[in-house]
PDB file of N, CA and C in Angstrom:
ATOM      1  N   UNK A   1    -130.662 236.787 222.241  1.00  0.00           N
ATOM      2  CA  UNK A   1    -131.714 236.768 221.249  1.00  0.00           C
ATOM      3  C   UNK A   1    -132.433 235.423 221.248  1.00  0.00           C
ATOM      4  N   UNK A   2    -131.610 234.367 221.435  1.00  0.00           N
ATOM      5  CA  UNK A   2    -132.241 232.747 221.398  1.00  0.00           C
ATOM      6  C   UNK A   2    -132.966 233.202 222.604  1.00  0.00           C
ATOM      7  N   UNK A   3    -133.024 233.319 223.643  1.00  0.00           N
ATOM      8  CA  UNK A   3    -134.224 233.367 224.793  1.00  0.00           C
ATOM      9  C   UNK A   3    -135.055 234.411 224.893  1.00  0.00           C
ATOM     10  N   UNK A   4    -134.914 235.213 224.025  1.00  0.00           N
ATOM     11  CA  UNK A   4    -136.291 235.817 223.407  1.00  0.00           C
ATOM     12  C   UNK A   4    -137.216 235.066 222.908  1.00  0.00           C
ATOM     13  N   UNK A   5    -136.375 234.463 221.702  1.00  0.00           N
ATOM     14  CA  UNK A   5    -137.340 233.514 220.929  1.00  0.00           C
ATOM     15  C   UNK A   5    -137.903 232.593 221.266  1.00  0.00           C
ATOM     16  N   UNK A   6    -137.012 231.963 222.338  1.00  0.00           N
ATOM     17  CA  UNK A   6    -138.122 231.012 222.991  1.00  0.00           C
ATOM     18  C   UNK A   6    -139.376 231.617 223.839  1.00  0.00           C
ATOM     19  N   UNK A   7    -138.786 232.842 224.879  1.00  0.00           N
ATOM     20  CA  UNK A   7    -139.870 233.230 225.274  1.00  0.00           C
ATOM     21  C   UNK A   7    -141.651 233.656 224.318  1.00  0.00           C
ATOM     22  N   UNK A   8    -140.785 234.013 223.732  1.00  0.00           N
ATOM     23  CA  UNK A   8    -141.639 234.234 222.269  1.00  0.00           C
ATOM     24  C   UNK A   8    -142.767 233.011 221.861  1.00  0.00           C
ATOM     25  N   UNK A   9    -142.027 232.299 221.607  1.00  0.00           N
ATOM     26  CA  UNK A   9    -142.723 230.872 221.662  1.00  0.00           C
ATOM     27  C   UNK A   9    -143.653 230.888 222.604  1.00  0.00           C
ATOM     28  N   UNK A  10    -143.111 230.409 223.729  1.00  0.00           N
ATOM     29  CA  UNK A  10    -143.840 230.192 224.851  1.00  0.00           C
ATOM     30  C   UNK A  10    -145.152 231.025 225.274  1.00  0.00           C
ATOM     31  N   UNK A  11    -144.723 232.084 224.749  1.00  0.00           N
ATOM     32  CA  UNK A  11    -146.153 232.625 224.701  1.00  0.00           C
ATOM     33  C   UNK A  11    -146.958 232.534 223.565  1.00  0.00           C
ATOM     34  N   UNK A  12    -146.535 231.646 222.387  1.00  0.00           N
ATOM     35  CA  UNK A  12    -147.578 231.558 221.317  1.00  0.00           C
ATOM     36  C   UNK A  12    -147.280 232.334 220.158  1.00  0.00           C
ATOM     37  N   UNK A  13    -146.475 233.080 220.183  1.00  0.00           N
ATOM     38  CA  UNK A  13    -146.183 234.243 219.169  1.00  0.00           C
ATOM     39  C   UNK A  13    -144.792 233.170 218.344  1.00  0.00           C
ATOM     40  N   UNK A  14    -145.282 232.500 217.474  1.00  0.00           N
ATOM     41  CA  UNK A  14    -143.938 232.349 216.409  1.00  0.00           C
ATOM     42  C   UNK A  14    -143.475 232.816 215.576  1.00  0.00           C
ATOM     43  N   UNK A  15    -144.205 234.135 215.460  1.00  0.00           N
ATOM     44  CA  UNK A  15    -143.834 234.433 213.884  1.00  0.00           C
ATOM     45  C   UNK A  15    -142.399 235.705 214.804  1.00  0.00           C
ATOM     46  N   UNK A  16    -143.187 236.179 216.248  1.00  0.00           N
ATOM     47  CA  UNK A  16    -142.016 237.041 216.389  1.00  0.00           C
ATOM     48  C   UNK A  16    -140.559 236.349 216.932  1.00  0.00           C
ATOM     49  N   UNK A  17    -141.340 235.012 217.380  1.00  0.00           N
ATOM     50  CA  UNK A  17    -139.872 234.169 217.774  1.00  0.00           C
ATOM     51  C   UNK A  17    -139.152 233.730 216.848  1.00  0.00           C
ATOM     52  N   UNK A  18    -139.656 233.629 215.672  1.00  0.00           N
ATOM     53  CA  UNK A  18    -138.724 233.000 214.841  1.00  0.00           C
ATOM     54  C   UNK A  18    -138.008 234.198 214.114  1.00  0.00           C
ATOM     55  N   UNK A  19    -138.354 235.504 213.981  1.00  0.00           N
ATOM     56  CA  UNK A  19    -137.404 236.491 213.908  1.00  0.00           C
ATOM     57  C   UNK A  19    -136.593 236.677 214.720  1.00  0.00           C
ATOM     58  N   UNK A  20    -136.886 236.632 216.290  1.00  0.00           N
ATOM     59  CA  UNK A  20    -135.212 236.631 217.179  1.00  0.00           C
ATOM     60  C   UNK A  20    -134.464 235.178 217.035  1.00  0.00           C
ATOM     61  N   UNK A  21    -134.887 234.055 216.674  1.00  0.00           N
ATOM     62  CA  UNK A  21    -134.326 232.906 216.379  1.00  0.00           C
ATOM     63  C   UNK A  21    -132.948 233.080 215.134  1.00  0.00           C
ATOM     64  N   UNK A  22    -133.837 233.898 213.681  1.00  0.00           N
ATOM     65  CA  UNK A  22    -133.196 233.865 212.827  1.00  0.00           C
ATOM     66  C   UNK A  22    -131.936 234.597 212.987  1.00  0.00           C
ATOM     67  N   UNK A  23    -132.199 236.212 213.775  1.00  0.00           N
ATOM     68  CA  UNK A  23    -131.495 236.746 214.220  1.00  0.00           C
ATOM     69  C   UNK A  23    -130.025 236.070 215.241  1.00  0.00           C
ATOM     70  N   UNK A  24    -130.060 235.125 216.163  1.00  0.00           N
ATOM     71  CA  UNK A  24    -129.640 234.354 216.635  1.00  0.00           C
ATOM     72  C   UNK A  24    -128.539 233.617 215.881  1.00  0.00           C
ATOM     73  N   UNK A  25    -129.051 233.118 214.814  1.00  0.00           N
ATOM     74  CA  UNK A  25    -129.041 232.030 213.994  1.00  0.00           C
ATOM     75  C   UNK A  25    -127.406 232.668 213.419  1.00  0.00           C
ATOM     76  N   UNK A  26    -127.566 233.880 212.709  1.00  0.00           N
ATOM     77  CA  UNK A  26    -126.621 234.714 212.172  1.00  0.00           C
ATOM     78  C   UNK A  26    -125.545 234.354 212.993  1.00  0.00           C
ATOM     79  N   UNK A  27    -125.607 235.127 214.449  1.00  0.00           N
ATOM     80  CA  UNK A  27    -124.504 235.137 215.083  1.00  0.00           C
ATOM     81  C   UNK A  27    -124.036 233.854 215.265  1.00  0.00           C
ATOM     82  N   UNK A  28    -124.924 232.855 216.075  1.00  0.00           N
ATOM     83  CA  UNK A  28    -124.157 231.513 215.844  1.00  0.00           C
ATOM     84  C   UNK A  28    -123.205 231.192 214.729  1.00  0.00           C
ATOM     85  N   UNK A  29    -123.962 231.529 213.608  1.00  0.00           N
ATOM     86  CA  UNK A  29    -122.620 231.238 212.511  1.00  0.00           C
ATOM     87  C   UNK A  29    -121.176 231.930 212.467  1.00  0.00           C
ATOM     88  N   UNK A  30    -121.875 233.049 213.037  1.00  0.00           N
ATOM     89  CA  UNK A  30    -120.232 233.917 212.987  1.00  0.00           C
ATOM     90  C   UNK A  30    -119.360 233.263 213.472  1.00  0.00           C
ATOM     91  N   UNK A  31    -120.234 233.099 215.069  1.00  0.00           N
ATOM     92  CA  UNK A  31    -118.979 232.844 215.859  1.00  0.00           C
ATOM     93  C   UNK A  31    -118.443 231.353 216.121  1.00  0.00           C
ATOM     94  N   UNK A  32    -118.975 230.719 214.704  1.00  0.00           N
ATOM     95  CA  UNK A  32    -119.172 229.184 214.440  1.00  0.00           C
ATOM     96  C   UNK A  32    -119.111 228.416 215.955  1.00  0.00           C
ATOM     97  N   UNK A  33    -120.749 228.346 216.420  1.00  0.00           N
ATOM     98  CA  UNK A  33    -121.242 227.593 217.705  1.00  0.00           C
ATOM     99  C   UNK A  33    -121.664 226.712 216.983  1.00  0.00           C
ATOM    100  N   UNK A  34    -121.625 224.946 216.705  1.00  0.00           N
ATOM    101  CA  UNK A  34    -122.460 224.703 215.764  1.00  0.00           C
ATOM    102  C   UNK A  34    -123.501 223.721 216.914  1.00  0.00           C
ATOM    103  N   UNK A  35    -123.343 223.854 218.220  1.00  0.00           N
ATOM    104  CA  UNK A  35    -123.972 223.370 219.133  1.00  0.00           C
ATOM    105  C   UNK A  35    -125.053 224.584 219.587  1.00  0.00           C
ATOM    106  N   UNK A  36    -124.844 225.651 219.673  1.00  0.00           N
ATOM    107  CA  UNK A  36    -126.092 226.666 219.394  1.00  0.00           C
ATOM    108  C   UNK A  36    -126.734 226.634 218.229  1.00  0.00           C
ATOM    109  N   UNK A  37    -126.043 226.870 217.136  1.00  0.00           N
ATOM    110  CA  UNK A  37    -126.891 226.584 215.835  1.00  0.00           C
ATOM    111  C   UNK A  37    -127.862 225.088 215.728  1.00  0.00           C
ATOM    112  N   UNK A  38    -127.293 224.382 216.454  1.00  0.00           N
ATOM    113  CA  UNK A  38    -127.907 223.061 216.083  1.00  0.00           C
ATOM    114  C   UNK A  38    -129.608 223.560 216.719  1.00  0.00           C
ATOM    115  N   UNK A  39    -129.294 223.909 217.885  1.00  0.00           N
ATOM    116  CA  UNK A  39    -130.232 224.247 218.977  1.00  0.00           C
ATOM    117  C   UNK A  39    -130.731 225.345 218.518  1.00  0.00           C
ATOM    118  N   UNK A  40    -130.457 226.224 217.856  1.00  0.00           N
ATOM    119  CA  UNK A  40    -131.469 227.476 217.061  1.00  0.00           C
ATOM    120  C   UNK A  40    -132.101 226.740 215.680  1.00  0.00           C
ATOM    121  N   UNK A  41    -131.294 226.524 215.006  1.00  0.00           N
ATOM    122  CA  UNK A  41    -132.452 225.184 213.528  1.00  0.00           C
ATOM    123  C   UNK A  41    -133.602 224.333 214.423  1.00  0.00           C
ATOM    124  N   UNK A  42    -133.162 223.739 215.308  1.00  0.00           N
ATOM    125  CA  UNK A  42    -134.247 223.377 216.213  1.00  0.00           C
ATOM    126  C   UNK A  42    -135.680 223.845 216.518  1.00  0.00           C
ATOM    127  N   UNK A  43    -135.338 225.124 217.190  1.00  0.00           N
ATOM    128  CA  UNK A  43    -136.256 225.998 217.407  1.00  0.00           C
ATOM    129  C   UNK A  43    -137.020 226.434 216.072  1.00  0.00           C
ATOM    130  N   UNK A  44    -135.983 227.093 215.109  1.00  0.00           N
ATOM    131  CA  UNK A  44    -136.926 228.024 213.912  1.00  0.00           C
ATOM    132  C   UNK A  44    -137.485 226.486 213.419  1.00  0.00           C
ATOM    133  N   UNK A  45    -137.171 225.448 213.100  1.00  0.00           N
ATOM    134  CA  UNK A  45    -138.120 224.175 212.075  1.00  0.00           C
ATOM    135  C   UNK A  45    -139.302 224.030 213.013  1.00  0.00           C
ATOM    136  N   UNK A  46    -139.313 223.817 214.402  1.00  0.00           N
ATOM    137  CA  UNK A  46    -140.176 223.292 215.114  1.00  0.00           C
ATOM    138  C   UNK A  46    -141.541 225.198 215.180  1.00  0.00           C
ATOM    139  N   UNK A  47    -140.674 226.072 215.451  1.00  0.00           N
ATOM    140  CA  UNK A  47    -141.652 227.153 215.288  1.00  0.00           C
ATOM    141  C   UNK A  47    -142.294 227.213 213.748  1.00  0.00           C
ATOM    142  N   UNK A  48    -141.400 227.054 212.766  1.00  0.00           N
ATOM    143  CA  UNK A  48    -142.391 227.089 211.439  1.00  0.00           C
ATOM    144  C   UNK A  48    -143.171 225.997 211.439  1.00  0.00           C
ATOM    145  N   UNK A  49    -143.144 224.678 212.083  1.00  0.00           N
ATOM    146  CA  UNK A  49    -144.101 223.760 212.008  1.00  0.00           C
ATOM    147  C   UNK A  49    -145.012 224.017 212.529  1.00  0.00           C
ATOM    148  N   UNK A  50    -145.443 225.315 213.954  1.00  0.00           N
ATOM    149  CA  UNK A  50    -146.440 225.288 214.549  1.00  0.00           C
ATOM    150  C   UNK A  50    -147.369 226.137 213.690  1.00  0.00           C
ATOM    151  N   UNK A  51    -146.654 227.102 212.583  1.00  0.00           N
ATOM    152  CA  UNK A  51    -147.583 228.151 211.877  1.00  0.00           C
ATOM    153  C   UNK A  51    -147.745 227.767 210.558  1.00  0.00           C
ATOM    154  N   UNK A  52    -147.454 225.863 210.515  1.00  0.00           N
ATOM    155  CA  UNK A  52    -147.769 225.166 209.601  1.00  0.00           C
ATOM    156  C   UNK A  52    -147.425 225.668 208.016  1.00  0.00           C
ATOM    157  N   UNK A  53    -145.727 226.096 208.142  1.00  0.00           N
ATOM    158  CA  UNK A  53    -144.754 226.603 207.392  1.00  0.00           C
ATOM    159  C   UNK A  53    -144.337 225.382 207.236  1.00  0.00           C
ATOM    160  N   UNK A  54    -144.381 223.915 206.527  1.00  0.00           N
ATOM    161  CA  UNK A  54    -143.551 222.843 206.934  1.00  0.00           C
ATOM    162  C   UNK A  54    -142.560 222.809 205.879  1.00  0.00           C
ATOM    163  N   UNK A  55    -143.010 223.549 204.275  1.00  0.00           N
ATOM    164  CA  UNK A  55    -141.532 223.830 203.450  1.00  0.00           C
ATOM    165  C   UNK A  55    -140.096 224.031 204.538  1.00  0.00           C
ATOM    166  N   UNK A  56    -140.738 225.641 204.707  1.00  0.00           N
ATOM    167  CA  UNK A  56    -139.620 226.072 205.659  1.00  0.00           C
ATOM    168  C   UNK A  56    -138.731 225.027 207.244  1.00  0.00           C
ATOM    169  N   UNK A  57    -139.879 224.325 207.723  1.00  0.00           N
ATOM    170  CA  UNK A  57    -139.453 223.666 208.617  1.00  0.00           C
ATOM    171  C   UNK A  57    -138.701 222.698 207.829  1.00  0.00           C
ATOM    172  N   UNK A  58    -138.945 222.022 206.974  1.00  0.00           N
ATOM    173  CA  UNK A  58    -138.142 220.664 206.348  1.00  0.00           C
ATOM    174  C   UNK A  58    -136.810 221.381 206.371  1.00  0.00           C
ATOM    175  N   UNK A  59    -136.603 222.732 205.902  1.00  0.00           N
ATOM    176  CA  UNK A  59    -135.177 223.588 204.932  1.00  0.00           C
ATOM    177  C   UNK A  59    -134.412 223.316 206.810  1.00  0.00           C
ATOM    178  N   UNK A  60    -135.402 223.796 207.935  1.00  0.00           N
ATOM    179  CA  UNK A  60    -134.557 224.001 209.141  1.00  0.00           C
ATOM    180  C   UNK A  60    -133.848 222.431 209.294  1.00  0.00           C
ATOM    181  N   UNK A  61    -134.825 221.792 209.437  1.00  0.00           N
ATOM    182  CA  UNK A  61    -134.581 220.604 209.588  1.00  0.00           C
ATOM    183  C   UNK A  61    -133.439 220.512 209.124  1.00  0.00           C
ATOM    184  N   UNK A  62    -133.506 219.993 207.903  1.00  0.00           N
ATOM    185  CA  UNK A  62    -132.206 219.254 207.175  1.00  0.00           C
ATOM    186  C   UNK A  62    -130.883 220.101 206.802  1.00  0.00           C
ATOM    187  N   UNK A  63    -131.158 221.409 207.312  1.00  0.00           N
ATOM    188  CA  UNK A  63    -129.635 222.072 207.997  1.00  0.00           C
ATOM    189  C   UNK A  63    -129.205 221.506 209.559  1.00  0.00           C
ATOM    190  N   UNK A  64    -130.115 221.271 210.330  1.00  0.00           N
ATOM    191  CA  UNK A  64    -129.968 220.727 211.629  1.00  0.00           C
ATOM    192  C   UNK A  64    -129.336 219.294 211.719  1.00  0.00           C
ATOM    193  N   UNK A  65    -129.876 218.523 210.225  1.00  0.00           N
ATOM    194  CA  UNK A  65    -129.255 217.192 210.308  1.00  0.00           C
ATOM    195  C   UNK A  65    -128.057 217.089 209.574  1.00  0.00           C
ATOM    196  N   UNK A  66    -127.616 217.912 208.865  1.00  0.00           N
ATOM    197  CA  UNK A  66    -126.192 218.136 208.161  1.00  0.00           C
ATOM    198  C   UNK A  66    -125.019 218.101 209.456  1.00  0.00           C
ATOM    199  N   UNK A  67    -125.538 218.997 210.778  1.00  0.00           N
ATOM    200  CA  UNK A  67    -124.681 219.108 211.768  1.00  0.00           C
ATOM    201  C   UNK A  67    -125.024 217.938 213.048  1.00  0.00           C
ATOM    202  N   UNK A  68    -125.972 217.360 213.131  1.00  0.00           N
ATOM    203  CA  UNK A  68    -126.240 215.791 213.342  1.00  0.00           C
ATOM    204  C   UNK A  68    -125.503 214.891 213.327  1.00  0.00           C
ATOM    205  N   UNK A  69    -125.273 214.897 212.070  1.00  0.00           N
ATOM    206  CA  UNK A  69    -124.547 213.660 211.268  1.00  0.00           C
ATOM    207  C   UNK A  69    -123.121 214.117 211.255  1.00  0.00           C
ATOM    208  N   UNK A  70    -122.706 214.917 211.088  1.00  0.00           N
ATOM    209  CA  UNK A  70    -121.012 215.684 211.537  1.00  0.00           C
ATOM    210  C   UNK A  70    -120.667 214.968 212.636  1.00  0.00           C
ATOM    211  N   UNK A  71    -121.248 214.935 213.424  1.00  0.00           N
ATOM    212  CA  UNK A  71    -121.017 214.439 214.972  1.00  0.00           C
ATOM    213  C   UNK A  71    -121.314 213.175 215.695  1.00  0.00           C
ATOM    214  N   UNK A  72    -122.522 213.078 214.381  1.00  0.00           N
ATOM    215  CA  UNK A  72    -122.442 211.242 214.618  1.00  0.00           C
ATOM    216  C   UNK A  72    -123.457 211.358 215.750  1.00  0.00           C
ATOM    217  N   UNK A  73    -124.347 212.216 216.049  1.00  0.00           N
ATOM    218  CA  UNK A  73    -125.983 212.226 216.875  1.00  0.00           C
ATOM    219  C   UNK A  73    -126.723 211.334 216.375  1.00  0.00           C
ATOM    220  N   UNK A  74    -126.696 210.259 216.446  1.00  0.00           N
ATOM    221  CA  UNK A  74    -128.082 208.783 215.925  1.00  0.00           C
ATOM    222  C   UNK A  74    -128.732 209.735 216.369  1.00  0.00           C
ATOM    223  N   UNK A  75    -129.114 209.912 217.755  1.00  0.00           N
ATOM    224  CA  UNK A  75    -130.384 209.976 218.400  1.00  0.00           C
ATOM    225  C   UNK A  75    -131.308 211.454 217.990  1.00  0.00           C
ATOM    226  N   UNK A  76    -130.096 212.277 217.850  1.00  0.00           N
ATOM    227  CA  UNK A  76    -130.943 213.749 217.071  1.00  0.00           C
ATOM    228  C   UNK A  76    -130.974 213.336 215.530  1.00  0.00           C
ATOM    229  N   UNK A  77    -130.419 212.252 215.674  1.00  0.00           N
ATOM    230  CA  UNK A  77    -130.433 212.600 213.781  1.00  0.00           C
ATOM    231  C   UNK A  77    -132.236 211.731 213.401  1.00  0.00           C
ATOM    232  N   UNK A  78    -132.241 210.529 213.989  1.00  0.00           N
ATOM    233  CA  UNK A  78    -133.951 210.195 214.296  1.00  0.00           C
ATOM    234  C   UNK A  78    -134.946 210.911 214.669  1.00  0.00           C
ATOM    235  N   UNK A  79    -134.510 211.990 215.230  1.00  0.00           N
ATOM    236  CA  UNK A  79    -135.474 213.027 215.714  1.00  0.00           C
ATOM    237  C   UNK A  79    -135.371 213.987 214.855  1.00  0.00           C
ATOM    238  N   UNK A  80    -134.735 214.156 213.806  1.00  0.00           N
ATOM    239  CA  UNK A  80    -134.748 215.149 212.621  1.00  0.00           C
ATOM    240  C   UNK A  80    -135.945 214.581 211.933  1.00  0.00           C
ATOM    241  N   UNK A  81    -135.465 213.868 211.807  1.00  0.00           N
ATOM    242  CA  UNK A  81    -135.947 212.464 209.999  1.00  0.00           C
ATOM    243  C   UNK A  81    -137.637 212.626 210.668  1.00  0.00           C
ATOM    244  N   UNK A  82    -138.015 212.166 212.177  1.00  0.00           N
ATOM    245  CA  UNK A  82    -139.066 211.993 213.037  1.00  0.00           C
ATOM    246  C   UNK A  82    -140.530 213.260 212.178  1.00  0.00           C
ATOM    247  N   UNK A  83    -139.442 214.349 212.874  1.00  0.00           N
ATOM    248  CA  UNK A  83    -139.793 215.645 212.561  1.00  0.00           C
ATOM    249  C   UNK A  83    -140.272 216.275 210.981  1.00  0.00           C
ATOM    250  N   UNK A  84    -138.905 215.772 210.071  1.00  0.00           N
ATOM    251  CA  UNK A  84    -139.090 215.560 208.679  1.00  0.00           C
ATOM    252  C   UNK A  84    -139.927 215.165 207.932  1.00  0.00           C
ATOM    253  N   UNK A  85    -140.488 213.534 208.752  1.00  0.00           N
ATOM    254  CA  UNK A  85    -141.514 213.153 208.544  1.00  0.00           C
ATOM    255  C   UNK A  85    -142.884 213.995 208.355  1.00  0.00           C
ATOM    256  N   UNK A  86    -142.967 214.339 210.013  1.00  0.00           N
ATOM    257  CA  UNK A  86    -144.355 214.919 210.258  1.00  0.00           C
ATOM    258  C   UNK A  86    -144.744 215.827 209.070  1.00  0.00           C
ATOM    259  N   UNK A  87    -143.300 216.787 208.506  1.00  0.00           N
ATOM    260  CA  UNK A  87    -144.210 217.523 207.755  1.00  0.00           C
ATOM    261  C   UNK A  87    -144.715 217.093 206.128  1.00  0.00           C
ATOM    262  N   UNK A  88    -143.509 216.039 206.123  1.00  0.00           N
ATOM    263  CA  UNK A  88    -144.341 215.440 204.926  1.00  0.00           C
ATOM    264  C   UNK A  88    -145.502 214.923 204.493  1.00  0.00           C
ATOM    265  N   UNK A  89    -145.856 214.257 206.158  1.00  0.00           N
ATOM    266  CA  UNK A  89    -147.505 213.995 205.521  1.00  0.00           C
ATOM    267  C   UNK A  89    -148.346 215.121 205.841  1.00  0.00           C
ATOM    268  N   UNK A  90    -147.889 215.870 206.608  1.00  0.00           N
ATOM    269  CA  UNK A  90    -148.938 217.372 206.433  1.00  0.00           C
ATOM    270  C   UNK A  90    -148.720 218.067 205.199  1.00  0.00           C
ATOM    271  N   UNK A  91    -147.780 217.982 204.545  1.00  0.00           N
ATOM    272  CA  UNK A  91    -147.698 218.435 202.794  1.00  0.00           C
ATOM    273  C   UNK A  91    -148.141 217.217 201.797  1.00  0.00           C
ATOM    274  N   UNK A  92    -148.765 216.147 202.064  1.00  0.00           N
ATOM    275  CA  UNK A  92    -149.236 214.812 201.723  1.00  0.00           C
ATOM    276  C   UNK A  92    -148.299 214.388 200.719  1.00  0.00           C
ATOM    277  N   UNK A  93    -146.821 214.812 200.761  1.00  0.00           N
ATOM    278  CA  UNK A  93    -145.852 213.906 200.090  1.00  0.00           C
ATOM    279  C   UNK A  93    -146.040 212.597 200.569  1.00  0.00           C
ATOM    280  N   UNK A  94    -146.757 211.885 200.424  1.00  0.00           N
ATOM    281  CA  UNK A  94    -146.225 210.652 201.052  1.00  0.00           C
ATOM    282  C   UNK A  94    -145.190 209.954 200.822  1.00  0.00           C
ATOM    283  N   UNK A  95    -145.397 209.915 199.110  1.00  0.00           N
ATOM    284  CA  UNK A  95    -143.891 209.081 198.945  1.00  0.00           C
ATOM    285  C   UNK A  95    -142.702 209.855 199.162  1.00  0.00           C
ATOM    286  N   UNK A  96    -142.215 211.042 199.401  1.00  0.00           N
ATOM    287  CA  UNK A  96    -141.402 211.347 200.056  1.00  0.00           C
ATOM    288  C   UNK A  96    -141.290 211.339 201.643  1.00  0.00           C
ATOM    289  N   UNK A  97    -141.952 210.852 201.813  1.00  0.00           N
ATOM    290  CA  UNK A  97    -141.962 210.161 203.613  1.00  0.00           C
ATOM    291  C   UNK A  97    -142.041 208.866 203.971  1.00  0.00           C
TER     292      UNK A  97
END
């Protein structure tokens, strides 16, 4: 289902990728992958950012950085916050950014 969704993506369609994403998303939890899940929150925040959903992307986000920081990822965890950012000033929180 995750390489649907990307394909999905890739062709421009997010709204149907981020339904095989979410779909995805489920099973990862089942079968507690939290290295797929990390990598599916990935995908659905960065696809709701392209259809300029950035509520929803922040929610992906900062489930993505909960499992970040578990593991002690500096470098994904800057690239959360990075990301986090962006949508704050596209929601013109500033002072929350």
């Amino acid at each position: 289902m995750n390489n649907l969704g990307l394909a999905y993506k890739a062709l421009g369609d997010y709204a149907t990728a981020i339904q095989y994403e979410a779909q995805s998303l489920v099973i990862a939890r089942e079968i507690q992958d939290d290295q797929v899940e990390e990598q599916i929150l990935k995908n659905l925040g960065n696809a709701c950012y392209a259809l300029g959903d950035y509520d929803k992307a922040i929610e992906y986000y900062e489930q993505r950085l909960i499992l970040a920081r578990e593991v002690h990822d500096r470098r994904t965890v800057a690239q959360i916050l990075r990301n986090s950012w962006q949508c704050l000033l596209r929601l013109e929180l500033y002072d929350q950014a």
